[in-house]
C-alpha atoms as a PDB file:
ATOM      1  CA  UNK A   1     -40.511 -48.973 -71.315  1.00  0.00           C
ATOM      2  CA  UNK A   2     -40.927 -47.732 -74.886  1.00  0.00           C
ATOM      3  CA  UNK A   3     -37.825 -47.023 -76.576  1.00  0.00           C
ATOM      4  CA  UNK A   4     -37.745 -44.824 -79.100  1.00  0.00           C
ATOM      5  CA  UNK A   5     -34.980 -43.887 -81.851  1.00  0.00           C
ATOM      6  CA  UNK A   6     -35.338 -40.773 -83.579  1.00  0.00           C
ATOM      7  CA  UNK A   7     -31.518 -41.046 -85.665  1.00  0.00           C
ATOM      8  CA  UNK A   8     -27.983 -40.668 -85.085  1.00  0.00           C
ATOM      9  CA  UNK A   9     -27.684 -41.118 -81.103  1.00  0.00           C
ATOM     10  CA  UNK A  10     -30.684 -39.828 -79.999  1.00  0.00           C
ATOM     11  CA  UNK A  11     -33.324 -41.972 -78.135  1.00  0.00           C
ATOM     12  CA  UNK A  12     -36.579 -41.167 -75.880  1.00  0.00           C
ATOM     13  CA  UNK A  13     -36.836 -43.757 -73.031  1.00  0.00           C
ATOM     14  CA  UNK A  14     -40.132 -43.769 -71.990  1.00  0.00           C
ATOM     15  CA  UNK A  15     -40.583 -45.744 -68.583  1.00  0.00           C
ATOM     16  CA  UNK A  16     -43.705 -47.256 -67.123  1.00  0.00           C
ATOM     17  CA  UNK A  17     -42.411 -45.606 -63.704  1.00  0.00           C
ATOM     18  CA  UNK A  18     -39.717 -42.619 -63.429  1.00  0.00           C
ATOM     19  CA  UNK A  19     -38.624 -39.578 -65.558  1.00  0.00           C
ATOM     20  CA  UNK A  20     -38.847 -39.539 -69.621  1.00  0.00           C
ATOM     21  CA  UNK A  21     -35.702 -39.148 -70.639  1.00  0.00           C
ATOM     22  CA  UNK A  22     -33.864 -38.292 -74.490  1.00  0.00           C
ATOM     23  CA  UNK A  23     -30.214 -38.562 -75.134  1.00  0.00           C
ATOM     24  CA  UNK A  24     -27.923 -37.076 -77.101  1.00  0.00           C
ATOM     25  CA  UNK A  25     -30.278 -34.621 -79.225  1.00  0.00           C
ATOM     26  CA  UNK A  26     -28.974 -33.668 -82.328  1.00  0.00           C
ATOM     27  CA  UNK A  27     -29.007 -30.492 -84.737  1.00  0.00           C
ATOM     28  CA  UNK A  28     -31.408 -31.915 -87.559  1.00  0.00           C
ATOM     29  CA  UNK A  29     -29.669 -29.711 -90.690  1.00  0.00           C
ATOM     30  CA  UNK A  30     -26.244 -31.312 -89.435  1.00  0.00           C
ATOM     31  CA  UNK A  31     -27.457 -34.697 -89.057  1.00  0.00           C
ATOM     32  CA  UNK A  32     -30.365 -35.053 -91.909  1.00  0.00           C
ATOM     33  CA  UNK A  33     -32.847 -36.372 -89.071  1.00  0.00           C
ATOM     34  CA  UNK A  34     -36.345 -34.688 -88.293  1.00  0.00           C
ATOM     35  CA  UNK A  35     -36.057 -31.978 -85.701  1.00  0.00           C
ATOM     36  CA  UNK A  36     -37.127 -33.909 -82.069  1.00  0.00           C
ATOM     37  CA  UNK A  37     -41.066 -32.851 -80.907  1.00  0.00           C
ATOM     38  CA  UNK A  38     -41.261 -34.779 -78.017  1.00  0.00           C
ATOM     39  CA  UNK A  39     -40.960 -33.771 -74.894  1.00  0.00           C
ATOM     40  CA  UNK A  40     -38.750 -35.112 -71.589  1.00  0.00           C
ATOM     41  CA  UNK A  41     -38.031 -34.681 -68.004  1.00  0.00           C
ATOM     42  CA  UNK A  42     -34.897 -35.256 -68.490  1.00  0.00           C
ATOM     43  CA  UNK A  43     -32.008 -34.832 -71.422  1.00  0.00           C
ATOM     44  CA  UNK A  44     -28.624 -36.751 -71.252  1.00  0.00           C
ATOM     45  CA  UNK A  45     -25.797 -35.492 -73.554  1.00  0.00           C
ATOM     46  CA  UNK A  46     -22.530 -36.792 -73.814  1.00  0.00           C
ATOM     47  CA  UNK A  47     -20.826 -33.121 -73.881  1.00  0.00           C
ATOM     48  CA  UNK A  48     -21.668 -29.474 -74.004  1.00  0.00           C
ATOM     49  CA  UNK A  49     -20.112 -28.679 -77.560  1.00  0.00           C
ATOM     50  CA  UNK A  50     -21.011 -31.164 -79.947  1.00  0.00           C
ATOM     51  CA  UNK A  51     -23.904 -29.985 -82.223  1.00  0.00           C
ATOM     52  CA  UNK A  52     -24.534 -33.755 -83.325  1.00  0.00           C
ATOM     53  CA  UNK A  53     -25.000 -34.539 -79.691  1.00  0.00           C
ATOM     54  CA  UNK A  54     -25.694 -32.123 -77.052  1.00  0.00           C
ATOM     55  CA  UNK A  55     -28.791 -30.031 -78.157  1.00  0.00           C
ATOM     56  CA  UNK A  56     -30.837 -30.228 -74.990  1.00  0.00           C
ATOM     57  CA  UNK A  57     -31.884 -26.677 -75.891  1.00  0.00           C
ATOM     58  CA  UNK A  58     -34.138 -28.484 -78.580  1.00  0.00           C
ATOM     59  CA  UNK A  59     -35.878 -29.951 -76.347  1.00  0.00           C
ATOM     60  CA  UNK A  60     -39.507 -28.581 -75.261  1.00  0.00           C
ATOM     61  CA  UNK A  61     -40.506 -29.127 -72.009  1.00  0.00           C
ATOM     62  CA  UNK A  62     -37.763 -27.456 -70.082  1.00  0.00           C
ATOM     63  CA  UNK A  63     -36.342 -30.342 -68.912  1.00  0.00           C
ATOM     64  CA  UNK A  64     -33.437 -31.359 -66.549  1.00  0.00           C
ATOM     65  CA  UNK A  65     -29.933 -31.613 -68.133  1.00  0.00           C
ATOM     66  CA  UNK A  66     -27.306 -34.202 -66.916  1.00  0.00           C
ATOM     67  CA  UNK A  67     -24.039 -33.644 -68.731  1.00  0.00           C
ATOM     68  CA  UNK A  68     -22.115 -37.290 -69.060  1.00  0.00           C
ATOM     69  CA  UNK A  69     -19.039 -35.806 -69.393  1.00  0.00           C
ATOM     70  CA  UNK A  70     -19.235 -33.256 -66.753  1.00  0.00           C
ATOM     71  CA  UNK A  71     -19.982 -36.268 -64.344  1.00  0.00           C
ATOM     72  CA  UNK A  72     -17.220 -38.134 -65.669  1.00  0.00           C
ATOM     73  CA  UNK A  73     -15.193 -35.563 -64.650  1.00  0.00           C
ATOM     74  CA  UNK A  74     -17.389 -34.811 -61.652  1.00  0.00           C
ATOM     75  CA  UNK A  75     -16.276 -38.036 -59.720  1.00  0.00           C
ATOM     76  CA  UNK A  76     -18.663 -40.315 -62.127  1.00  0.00           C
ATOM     77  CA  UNK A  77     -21.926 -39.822 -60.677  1.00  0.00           C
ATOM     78  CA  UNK A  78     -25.262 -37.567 -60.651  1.00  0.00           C
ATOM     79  CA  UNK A  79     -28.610 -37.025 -60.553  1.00  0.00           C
ATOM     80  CA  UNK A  80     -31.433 -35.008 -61.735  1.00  0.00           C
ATOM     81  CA  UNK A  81     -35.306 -35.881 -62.079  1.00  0.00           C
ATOM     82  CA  UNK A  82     -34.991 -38.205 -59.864  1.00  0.00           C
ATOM     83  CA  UNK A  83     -32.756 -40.701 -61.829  1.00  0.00           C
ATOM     84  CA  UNK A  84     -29.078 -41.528 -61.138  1.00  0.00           C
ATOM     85  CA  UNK A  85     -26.498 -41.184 -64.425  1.00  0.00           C
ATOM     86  CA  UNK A  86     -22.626 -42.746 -64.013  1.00  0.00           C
ATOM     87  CA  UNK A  87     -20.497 -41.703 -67.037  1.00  0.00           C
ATOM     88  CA  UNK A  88     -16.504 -42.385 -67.743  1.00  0.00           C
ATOM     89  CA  UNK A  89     -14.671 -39.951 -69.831  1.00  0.00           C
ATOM     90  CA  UNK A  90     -13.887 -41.073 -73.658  1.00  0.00           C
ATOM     91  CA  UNK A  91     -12.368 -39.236 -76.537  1.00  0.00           C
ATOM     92  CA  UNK A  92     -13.707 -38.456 -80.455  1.00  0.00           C
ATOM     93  CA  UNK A  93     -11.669 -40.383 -83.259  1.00  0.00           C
ATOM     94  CA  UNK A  94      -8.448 -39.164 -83.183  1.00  0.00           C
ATOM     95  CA  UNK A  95      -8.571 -38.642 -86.806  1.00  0.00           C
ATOM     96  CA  UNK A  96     -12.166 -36.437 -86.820  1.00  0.00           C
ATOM     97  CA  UNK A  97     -12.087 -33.997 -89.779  1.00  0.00           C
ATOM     98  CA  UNK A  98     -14.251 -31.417 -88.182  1.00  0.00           C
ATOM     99  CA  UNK A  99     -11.684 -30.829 -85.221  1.00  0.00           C
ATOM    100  CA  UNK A 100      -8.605 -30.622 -84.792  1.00  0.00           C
ATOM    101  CA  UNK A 101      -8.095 -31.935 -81.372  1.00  0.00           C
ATOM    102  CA  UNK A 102     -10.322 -34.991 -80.449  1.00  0.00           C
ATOM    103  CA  UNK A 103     -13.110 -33.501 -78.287  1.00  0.00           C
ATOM    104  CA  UNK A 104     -13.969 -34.863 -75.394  1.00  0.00           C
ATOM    105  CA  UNK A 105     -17.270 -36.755 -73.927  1.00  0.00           C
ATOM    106  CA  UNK A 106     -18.857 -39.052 -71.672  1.00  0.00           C
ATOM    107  CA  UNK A 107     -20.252 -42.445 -72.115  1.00  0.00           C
ATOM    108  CA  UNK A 108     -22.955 -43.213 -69.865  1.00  0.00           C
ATOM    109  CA  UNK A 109     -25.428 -45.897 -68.166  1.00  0.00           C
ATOM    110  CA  UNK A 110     -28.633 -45.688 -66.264  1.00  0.00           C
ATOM    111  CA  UNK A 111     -31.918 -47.867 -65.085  1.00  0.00           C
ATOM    112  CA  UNK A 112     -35.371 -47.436 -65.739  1.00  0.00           C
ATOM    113  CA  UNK A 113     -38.293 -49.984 -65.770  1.00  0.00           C
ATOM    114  CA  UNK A 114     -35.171 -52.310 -64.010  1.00  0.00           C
ATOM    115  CA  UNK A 115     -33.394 -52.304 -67.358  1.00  0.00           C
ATOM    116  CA  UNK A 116     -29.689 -51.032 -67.083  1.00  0.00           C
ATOM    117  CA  UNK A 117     -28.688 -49.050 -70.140  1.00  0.00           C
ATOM    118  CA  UNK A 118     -25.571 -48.181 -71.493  1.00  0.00           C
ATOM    119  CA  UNK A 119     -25.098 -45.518 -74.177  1.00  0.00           C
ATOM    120  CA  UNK A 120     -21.579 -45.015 -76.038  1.00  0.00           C
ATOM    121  CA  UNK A 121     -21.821 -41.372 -76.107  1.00  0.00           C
ATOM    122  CA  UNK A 122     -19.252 -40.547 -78.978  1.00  0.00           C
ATOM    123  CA  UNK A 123     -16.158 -42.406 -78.500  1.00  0.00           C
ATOM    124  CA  UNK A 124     -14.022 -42.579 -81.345  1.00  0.00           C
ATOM    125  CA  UNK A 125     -10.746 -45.121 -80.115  1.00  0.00           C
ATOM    126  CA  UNK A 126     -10.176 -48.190 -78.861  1.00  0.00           C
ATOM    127  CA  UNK A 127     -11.495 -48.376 -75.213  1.00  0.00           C
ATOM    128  CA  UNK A 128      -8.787 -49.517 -72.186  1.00  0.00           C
ATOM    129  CA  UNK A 129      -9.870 -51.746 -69.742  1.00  0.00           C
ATOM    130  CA  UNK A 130     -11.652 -49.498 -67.496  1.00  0.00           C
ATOM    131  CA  UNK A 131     -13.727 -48.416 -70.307  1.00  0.00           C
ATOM    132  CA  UNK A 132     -14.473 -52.032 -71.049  1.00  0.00           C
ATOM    133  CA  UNK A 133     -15.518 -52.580 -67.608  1.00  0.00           C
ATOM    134  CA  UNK A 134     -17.871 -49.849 -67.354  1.00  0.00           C
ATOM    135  CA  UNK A 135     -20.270 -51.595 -69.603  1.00  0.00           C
ATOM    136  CA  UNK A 136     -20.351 -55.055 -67.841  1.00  0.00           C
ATOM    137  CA  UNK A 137     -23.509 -55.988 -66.584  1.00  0.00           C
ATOM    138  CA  UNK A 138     -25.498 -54.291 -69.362  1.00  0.00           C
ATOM    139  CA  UNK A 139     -29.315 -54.859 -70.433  1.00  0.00           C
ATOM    140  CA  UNK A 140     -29.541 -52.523 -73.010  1.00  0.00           C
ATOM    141  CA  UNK A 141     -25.885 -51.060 -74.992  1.00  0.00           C
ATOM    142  CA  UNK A 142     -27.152 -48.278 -77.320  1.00  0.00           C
ATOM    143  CA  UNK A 143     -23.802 -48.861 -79.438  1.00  0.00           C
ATOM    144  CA  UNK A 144     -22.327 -47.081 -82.038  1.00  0.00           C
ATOM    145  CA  UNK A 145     -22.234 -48.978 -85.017  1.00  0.00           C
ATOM    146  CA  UNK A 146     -21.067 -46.688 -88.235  1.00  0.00           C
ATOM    147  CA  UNK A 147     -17.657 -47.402 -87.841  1.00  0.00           C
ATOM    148  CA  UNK A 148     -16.351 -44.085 -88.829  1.00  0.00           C
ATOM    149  CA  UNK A 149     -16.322 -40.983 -86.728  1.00  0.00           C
ATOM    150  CA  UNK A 150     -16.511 -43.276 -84.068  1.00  0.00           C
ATOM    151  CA  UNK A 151     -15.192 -46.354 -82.715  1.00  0.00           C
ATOM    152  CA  UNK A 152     -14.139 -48.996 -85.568  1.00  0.00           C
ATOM    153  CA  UNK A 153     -16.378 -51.915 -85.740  1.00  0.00           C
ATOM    154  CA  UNK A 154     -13.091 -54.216 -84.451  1.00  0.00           C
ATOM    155  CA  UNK A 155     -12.903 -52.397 -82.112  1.00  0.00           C
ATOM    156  CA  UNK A 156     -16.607 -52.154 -80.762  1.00  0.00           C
ATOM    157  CA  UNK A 157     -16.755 -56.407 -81.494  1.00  0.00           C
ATOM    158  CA  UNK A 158     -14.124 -56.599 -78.651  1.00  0.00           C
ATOM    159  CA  UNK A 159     -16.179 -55.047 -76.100  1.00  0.00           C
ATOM    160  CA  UNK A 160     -19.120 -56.523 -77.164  1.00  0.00           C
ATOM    161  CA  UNK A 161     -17.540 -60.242 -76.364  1.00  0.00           C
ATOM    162  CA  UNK A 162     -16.057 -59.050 -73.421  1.00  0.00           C
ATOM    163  CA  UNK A 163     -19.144 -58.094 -71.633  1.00  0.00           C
ATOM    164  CA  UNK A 164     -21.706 -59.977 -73.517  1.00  0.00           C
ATOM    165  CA  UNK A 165     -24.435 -56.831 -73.541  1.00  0.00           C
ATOM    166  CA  UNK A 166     -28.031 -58.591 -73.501  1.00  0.00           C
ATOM    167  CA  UNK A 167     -29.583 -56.610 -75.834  1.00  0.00           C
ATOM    168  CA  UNK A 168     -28.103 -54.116 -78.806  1.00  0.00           C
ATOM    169  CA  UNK A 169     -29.611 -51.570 -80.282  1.00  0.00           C
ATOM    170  CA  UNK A 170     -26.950 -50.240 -83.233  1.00  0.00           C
ATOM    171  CA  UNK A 171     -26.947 -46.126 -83.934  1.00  0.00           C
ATOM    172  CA  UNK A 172     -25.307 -43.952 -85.418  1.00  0.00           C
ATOM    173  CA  UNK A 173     -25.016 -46.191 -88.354  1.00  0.00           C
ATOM    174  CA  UNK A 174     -25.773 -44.909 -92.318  1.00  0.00           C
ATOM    175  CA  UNK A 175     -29.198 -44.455 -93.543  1.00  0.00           C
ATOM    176  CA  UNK A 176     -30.569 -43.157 -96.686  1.00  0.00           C
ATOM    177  CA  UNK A 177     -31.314 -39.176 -94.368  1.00  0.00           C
ATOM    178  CA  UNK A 178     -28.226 -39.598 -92.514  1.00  0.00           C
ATOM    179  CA  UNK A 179     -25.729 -36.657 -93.746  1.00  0.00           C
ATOM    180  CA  UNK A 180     -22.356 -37.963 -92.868  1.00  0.00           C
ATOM    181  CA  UNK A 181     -21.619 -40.262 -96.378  1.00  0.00           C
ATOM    182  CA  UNK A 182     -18.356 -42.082 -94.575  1.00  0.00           C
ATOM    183  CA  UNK A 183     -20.279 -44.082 -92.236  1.00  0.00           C
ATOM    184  CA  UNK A 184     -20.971 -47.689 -93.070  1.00  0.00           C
ATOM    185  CA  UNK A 185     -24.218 -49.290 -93.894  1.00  0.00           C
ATOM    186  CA  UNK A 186     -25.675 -51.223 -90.821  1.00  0.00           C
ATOM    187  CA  UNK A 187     -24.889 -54.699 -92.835  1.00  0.00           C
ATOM    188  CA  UNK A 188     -21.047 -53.616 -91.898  1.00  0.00           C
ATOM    189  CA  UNK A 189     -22.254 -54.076 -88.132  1.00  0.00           C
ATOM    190  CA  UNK A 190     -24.087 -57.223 -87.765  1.00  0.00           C
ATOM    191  CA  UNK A 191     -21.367 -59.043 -89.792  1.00  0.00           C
ATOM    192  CA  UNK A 192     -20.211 -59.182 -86.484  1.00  0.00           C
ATOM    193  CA  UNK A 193     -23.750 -61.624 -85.311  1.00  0.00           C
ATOM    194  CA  UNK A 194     -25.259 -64.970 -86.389  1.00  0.00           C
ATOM    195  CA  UNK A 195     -28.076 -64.273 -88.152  1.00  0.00           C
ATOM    196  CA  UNK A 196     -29.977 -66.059 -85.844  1.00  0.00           C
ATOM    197  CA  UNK A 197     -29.065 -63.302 -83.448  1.00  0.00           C
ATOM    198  CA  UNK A 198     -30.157 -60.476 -85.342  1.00  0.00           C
ATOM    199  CA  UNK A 199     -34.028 -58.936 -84.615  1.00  0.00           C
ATOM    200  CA  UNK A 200     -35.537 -56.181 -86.979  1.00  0.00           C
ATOM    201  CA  UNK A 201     -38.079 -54.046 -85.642  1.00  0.00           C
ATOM    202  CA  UNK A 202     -38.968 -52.345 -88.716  1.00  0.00           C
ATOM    203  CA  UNK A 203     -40.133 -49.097 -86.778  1.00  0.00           C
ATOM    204  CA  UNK A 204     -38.826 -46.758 -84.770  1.00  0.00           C
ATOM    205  CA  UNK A 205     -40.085 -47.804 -81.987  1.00  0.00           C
ATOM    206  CA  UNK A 206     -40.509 -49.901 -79.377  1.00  0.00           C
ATOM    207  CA  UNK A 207     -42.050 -51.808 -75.629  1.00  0.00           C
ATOM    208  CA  UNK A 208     -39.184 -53.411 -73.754  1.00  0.00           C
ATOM    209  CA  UNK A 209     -39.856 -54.895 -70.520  1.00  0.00           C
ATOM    210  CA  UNK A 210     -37.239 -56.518 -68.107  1.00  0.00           C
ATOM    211  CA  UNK A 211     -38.502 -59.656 -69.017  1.00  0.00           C
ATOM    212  CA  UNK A 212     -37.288 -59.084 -72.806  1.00  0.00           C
ATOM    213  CA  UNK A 213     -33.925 -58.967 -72.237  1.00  0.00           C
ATOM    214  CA  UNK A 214     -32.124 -62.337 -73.437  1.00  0.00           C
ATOM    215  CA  UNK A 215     -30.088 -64.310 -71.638  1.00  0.00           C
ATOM    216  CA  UNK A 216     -27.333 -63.776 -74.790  1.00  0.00           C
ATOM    217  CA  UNK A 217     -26.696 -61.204 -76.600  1.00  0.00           C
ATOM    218  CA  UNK A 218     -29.075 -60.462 -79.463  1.00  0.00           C
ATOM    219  CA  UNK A 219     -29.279 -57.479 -81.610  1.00  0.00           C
ATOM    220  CA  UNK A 220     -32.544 -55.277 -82.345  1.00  0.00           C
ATOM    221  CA  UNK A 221     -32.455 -52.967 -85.674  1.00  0.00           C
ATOM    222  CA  UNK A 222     -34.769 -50.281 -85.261  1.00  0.00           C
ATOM    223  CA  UNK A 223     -35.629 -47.791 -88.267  1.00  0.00           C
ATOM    224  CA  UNK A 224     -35.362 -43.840 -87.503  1.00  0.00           C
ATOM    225  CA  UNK A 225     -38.379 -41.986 -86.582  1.00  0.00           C
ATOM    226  CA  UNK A 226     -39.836 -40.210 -89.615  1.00  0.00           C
END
């Protein structure tokens, strides 16, 4: 599978078998990323209203839309392009200054190329249990690492020991493009590691087989796409 990341929380998944898939595209004049070229079969976003995360209408291709929290709220489960999406239902940051209620959304998991991946949607507050639990088992945890607007780094650390992911892949994190100033630098996040835990693959992206994934957990940096 190539894995790419093009900013923010958006990713292409590209498997050797089954349906190309992007999540949570993004508005590039909100976020400060490149506008997304590529196409996909299929487009996961973690809700309907979020400009920073649910523009599958920028997507070319005309591809299949799963909405995470719609199947959160849908009994957990669904499927489009052949693939099959489970999502639990998680709220913004309590404290978000661009709304005044928390909005809603799903975080979400799903296999390809035998790799189980996770992705934190945009989950602002400490998870409970069952939100903890949704992520054991996890190859791949596309976490949220910026520590503001989203879940604080504490809090993030705690359900990172308690399932042991294999492999992280940080996002939504502060780059020199990225718009939102409040977010911390990436050097905030893997604080958290050893150092000789910590990958860099100084591009944007990259081939992941099932045979990649450590035993421990180990964290992969990856640059944005240009």
């Amino acid at each position: 599978m190539k894995l790419k990341w093009y900013g923010h929380a958006a990713f292409r998944c590209l498997p050797t078998e089954g349906p190309v898939v992007i999540t949570d595209p993004y508005t590039p004049e909100g976020v400060g990323y490149p506008p997304i070229t590529d196409t996909a079969d299929l487009v996961i976003r973690s809700s309907h209203d979020d400009d920073a995360h649910c523009r599958s209408d920028l997507i070319a291709g005309d591809p299949a839309v799963l909405d995470a929290l719609e199947i959160a709220q849908n009994g957990g489960t669904g499927t489009a392009a052949g693939l099959t999406v489970t999502a639990i239902e998680a709220a913004e940051w309590d404290l978000h200054p661009e709304h005044e209620v928390p909005g809603q959304n799903g975080m979400y998991r799903f296999e390809l190329d035998g790799i189980k991946i996770a992705h934190m949607g945009d989950v602002g507050n400490p998870l409970t249990d069952r939100q903890i639990a949704f992520f054991e088992d996890t190859d791949l945890l596309l976490a949220l690492a910026g520590g503001y607007l989203t879940i604080t780094l504490p809090d993030l650390m705690t359900m990172i020991h308690a399932v042991k992911p294999r492999l992280v892949v940080p996002m939504h994190f502060r780059t020199l493009t990225y718009k939102p100033r409040n977010t911390m630098w990436i050097e905030s996040f893997l604080a958290g590691f050893k150092e000789e835990d910590i990958d860099f693959a100084c591009t944007h992206e990259v081939d992941l087989t099932r045979q990649d994934i450590p035993d421990g957990t180990r964290v992969l940096v990856m640059d944005y796409a240009r």
